[in-house]
C-alpha atoms as a PDB file:
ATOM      1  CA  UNK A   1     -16.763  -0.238  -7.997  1.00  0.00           C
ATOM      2  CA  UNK A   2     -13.672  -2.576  -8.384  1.00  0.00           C
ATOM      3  CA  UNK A   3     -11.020  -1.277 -10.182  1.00  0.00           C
ATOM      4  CA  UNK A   4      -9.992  -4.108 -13.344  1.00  0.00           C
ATOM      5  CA  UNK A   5      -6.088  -4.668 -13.197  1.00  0.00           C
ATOM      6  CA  UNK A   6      -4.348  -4.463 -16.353  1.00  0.00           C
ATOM      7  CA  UNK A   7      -1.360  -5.904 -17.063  1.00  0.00           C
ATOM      8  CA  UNK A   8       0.215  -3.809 -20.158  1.00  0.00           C
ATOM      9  CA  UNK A   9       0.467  -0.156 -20.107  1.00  0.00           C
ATOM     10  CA  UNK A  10       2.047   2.933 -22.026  1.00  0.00           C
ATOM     11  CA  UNK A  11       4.493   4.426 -19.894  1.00  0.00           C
ATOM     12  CA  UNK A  12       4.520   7.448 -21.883  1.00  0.00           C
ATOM     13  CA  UNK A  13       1.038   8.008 -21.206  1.00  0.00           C
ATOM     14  CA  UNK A  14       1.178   7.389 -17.170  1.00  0.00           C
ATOM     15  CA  UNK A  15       2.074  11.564 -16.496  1.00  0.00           C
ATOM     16  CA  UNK A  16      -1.638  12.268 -15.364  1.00  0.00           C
ATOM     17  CA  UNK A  17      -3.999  11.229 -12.676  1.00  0.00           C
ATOM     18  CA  UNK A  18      -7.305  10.102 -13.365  1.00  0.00           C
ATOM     19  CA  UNK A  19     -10.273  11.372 -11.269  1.00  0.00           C
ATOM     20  CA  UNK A  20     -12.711   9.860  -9.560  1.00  0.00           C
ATOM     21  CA  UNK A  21     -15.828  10.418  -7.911  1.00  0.00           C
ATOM     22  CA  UNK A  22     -16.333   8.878  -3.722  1.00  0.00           C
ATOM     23  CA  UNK A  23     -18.418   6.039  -5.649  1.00  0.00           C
ATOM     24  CA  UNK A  24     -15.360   5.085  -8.157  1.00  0.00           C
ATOM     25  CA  UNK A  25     -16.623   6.373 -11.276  1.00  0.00           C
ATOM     26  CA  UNK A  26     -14.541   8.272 -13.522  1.00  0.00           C
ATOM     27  CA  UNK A  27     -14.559  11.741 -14.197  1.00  0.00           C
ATOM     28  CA  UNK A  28     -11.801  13.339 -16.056  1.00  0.00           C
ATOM     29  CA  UNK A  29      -7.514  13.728 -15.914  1.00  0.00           C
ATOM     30  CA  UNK A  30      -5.347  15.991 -14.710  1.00  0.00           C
ATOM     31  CA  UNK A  31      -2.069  16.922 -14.720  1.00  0.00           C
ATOM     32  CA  UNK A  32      -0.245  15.991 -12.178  1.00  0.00           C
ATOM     33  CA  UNK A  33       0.383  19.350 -10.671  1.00  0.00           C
ATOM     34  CA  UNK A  34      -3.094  19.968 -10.387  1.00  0.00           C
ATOM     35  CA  UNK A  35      -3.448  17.879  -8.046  1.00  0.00           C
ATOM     36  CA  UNK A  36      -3.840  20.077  -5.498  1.00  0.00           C
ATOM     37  CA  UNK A  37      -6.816  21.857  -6.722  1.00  0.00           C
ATOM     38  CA  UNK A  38      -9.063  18.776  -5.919  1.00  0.00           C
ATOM     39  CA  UNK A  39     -12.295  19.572  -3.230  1.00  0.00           C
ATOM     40  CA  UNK A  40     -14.485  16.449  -3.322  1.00  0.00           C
ATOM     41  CA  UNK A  41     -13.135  14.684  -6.314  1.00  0.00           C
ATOM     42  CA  UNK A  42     -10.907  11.294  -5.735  1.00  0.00           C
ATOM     43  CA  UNK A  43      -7.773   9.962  -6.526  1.00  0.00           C
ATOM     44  CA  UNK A  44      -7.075   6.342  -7.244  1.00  0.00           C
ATOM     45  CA  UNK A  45      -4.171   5.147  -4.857  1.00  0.00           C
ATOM     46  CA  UNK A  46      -1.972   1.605  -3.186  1.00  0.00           C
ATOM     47  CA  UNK A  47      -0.885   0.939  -0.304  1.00  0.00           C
ATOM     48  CA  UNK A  48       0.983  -2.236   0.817  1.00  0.00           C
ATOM     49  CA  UNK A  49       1.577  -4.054   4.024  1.00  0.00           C
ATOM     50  CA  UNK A  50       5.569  -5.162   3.214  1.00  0.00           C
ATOM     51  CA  UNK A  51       6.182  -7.566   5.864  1.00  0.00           C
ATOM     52  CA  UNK A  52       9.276  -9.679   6.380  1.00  0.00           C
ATOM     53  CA  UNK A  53      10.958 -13.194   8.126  1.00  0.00           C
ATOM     54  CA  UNK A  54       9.585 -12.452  11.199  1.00  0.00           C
ATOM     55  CA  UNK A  55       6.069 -10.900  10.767  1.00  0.00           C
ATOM     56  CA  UNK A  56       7.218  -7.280  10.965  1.00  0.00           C
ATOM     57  CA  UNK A  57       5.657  -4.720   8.829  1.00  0.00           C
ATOM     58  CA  UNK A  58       7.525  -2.057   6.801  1.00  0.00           C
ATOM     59  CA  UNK A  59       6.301   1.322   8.628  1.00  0.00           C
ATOM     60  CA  UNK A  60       7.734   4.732   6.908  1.00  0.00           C
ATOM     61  CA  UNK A  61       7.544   7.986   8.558  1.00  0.00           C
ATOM     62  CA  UNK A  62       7.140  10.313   5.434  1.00  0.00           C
ATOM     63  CA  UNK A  63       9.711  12.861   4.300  1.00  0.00           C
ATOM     64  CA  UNK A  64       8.665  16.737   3.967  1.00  0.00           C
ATOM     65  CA  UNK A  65       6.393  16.004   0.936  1.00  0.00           C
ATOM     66  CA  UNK A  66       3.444  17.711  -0.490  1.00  0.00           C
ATOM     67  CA  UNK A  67       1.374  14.867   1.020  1.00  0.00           C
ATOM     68  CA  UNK A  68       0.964  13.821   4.589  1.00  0.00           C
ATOM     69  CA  UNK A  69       4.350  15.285   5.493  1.00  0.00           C
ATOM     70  CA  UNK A  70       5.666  13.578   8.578  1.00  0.00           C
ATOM     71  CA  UNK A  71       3.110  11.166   8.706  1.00  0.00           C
ATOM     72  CA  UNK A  72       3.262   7.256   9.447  1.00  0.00           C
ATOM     73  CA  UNK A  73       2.776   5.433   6.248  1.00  0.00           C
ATOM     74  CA  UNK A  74       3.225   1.892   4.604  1.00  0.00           C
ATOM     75  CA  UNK A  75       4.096   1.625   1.543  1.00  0.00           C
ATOM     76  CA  UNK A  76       2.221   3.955  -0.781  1.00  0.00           C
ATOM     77  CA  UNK A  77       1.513   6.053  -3.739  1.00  0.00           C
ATOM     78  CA  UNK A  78      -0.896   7.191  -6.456  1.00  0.00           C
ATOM     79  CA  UNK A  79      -1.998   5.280  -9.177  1.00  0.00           C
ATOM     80  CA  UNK A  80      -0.670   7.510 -12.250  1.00  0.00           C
ATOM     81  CA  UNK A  81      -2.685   7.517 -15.900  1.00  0.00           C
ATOM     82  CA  UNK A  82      -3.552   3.954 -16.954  1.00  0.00           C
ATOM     83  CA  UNK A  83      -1.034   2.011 -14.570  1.00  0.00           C
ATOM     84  CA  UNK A  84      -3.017  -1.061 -12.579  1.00  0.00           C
ATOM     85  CA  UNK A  85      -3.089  -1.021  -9.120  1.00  0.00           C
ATOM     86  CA  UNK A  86      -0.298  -3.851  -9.460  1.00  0.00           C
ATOM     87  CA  UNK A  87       1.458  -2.060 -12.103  1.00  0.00           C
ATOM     88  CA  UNK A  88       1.308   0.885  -9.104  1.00  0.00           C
ATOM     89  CA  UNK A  89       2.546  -0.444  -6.146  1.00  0.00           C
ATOM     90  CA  UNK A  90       5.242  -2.652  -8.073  1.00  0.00           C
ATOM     91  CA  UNK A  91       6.509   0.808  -8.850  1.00  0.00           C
ATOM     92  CA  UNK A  92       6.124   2.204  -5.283  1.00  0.00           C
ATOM     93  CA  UNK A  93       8.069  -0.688  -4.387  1.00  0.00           C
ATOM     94  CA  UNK A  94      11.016  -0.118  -6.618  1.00  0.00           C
ATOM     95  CA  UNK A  95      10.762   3.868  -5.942  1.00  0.00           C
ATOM     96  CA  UNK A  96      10.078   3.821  -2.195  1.00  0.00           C
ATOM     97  CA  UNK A  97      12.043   0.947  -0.953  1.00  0.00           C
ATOM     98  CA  UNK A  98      14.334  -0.757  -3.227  1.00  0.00           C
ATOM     99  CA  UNK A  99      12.523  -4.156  -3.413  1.00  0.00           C
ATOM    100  CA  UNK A 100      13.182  -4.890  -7.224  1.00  0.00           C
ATOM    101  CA  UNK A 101      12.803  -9.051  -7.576  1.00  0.00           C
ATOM    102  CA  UNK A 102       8.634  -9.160  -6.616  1.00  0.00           C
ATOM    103  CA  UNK A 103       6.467  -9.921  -9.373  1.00  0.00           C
ATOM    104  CA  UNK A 104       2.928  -9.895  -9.191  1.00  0.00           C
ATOM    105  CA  UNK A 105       2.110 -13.221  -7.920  1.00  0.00           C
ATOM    106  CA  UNK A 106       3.748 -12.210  -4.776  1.00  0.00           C
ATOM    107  CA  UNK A 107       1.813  -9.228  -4.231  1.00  0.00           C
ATOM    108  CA  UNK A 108      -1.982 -10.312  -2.668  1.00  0.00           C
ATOM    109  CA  UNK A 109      -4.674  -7.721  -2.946  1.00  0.00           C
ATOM    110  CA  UNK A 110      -6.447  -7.402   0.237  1.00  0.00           C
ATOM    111  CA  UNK A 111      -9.377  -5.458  -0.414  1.00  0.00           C
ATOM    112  CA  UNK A 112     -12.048  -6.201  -2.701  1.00  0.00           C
ATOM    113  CA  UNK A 113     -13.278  -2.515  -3.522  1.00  0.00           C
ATOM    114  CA  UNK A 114     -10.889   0.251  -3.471  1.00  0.00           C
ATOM    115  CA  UNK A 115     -11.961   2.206  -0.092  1.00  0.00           C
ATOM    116  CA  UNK A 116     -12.751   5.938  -0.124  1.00  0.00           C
ATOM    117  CA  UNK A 117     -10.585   7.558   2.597  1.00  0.00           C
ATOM    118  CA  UNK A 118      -9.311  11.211   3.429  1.00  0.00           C
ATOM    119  CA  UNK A 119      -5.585  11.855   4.095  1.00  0.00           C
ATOM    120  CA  UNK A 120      -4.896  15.003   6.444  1.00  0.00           C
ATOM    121  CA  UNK A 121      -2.759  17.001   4.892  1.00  0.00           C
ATOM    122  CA  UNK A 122      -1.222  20.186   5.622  1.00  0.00           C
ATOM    123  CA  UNK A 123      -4.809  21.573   6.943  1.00  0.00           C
ATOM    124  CA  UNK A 124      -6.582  19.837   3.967  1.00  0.00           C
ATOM    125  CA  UNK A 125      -8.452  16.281   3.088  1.00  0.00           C
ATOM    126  CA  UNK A 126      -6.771  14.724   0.405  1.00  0.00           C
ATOM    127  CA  UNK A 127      -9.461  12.071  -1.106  1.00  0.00           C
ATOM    128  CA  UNK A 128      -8.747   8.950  -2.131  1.00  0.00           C
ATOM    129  CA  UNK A 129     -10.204   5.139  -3.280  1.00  0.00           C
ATOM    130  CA  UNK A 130      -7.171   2.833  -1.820  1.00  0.00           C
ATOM    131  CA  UNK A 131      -6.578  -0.423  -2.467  1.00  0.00           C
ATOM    132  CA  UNK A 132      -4.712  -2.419  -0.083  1.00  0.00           C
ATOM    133  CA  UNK A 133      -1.945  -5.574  -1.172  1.00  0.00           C
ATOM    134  CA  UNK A 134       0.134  -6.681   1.085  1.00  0.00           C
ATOM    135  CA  UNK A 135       4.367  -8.748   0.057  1.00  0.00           C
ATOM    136  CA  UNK A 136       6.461 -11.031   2.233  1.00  0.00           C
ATOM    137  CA  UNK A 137       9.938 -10.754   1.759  1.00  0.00           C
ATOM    138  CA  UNK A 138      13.129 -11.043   3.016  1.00  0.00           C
ATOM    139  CA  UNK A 139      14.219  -8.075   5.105  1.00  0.00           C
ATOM    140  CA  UNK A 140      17.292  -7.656   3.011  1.00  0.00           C
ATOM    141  CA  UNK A 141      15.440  -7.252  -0.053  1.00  0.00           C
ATOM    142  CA  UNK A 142      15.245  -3.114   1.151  1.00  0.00           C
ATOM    143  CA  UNK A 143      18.135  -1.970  -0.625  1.00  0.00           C
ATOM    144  CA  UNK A 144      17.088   1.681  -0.105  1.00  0.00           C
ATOM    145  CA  UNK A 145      15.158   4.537   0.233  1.00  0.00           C
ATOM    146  CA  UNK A 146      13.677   6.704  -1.514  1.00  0.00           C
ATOM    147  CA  UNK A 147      14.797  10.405   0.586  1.00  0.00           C
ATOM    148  CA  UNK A 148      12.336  12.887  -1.037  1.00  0.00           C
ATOM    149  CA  UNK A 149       9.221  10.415  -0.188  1.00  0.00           C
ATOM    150  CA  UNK A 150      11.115   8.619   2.803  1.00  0.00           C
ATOM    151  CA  UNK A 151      12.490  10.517   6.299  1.00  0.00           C
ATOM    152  CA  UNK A 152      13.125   6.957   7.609  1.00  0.00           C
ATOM    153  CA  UNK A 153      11.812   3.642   8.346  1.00  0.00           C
ATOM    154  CA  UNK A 154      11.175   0.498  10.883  1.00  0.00           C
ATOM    155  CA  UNK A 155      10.130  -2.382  10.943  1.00  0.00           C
ATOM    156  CA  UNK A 156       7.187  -3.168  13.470  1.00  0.00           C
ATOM    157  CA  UNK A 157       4.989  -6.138  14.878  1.00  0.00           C
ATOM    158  CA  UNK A 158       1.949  -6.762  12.680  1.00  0.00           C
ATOM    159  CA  UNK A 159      -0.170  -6.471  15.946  1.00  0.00           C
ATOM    160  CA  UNK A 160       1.312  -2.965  16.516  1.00  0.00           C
ATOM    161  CA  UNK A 161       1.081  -1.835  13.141  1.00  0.00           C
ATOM    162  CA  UNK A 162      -2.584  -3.015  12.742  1.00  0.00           C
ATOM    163  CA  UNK A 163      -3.407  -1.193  16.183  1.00  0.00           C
ATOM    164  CA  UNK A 164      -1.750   1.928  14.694  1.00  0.00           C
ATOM    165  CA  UNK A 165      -4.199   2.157  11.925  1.00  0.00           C
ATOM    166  CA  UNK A 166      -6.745   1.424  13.459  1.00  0.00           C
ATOM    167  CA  UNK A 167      -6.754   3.882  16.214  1.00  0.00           C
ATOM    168  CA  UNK A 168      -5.295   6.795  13.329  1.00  0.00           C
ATOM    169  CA  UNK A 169      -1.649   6.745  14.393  1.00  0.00           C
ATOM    170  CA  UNK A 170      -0.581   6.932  11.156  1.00  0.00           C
ATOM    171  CA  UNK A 171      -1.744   9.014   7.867  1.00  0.00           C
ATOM    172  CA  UNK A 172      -4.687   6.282   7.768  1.00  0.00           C
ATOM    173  CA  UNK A 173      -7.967   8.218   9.272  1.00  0.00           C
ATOM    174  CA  UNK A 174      -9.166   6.503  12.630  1.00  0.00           C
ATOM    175  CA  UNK A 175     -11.539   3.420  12.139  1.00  0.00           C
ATOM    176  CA  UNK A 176     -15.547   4.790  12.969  1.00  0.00           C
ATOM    177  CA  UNK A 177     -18.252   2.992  12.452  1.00  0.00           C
ATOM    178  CA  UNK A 178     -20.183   4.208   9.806  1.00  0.00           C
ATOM    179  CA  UNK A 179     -17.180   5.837   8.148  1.00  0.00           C
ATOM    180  CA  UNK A 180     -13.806   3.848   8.268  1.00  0.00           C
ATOM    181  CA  UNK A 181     -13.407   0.433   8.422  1.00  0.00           C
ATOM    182  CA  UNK A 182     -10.355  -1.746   8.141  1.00  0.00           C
ATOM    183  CA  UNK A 183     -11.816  -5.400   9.213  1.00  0.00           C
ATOM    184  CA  UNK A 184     -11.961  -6.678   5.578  1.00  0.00           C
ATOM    185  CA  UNK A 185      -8.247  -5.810   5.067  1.00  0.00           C
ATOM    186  CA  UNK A 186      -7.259  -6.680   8.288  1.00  0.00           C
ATOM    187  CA  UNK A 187      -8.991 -10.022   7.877  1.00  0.00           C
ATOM    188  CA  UNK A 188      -7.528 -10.696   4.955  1.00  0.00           C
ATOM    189  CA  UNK A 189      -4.170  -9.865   5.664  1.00  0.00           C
ATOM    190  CA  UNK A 190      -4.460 -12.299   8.563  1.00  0.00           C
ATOM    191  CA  UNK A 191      -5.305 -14.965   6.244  1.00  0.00           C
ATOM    192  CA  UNK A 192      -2.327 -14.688   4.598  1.00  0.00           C
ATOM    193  CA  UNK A 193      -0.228 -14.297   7.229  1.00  0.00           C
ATOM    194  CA  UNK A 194      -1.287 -17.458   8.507  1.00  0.00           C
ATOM    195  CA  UNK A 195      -1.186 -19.280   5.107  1.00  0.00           C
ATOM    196  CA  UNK A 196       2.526 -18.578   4.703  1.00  0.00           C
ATOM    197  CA  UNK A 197       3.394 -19.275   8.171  1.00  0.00           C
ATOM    198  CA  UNK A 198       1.943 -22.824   7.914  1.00  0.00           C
ATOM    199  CA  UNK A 199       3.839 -22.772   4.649  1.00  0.00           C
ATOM    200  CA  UNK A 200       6.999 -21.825   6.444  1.00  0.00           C
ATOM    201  CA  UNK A 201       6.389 -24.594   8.992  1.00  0.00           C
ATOM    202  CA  UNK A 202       5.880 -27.352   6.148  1.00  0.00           C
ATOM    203  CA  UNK A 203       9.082 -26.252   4.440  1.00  0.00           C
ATOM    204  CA  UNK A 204      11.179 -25.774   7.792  1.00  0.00           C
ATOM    205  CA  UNK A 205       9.988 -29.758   8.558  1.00  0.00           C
ATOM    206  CA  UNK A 206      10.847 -31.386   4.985  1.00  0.00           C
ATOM    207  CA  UNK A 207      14.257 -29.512   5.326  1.00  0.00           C
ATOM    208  CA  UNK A 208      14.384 -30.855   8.759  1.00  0.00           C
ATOM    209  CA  UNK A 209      13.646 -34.361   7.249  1.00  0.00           C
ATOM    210  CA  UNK A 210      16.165 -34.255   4.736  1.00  0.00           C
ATOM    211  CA  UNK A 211      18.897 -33.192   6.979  1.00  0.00           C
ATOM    212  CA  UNK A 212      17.950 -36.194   9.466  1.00  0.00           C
ATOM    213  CA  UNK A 213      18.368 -38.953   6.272  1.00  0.00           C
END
């Protein structure tokens, strides 16, 4: 199932989660709280792959929270009540980080289907359907961080931040065949990489031009 982004919401009515089951079809709400009381029901979530100037990737190593305490992360959070997954990790953003001037055409969505994946946590799986975007900014754009999410936070090579996903370094489970698998995202997020590099390149040579005149 593929989750329809929506643009305008109620914030009034975003204090709930809504429930899913592994195949993406909804179930009920809950409050918040009750979060916790979840077996083998699903959670809609984001995640984002913030990378800056230099092809580094935002990594966070998360705070003493109810979830994945002391875990490796990127950029992440649920998807509360009727928010889109935009709407979501635009607010993750702002929360987590600091990065307020994104909009949403800055923010690509690298999966097609939200994937089904279980977060250790604290001796229990956490379920959730995650959908991956990834942002390119400007490393300055992190104005701060957000202490009762965030321990700290660095800023590693794509290659290394891939590999630690892939090989469950971080709160992401460990690509297996049959079970995990990041290639689409990965892919994807390649793609783009590459697409703003060779933008980069274009821009760096007309300025180059222009300077030359």
């Amino acid at each position: 199932m593929e989750f329809k982004d929506r643009i305008k919401y109620n914030k009034a009515d975003n204090e709930y989660y809504k429930v899913y089951d592994k195949t993406g079809r909804y179930i009920r709400d809950i409050k918040i709280e009750d979060e916790k009381n979840l077996e083998d029901e699903y959670l809609y979530g984001v995640t984002c792959f913030v990378i800056n100037e230099k092809n580094q990737v935002l990594m966070e190593e998360r705070a003493n929270t109810e979830l994945t305490p002391g875990k490796i992360d990127l950029v992440s959070g649920h998807v509360n009540g009727n928010e889109s997954g935009f709407e979501a990790i635009l607010r993750e953003l702002r929360e987590e980080v600091g990065i307020y001037n994104v909009d949403y055409n800055q923010i690509g969505k690298l999966s097609v289907l939200s994937k089904p994946l279980g977060f250790e946590s604290k001796g229990k799986i956490r379920n959730f359907l995650i959908d991956f975007y990834c942002v390119f900014i400007e490393q300055k754009q992190v104005t701060k961080i957000q202490q009762e999410e965030v321990k700290s936070y660095e800023w590693v090579p794509m290659d290394i931040a891939i590999s630690k996903i892939v090989n469950g370094l971080t709160k992401f489970p460990k690509q297996e065949k049959g079970k995990v698998d990041y290639k689409q995202v990965i892919k994807r997020l390649e793609e783009k990489c590459l697409k703003r590099n060779v933008q980069k390149n274009q821009q760096n040579l007309q300025e180059k031009k222009v300077m030359e005149k």
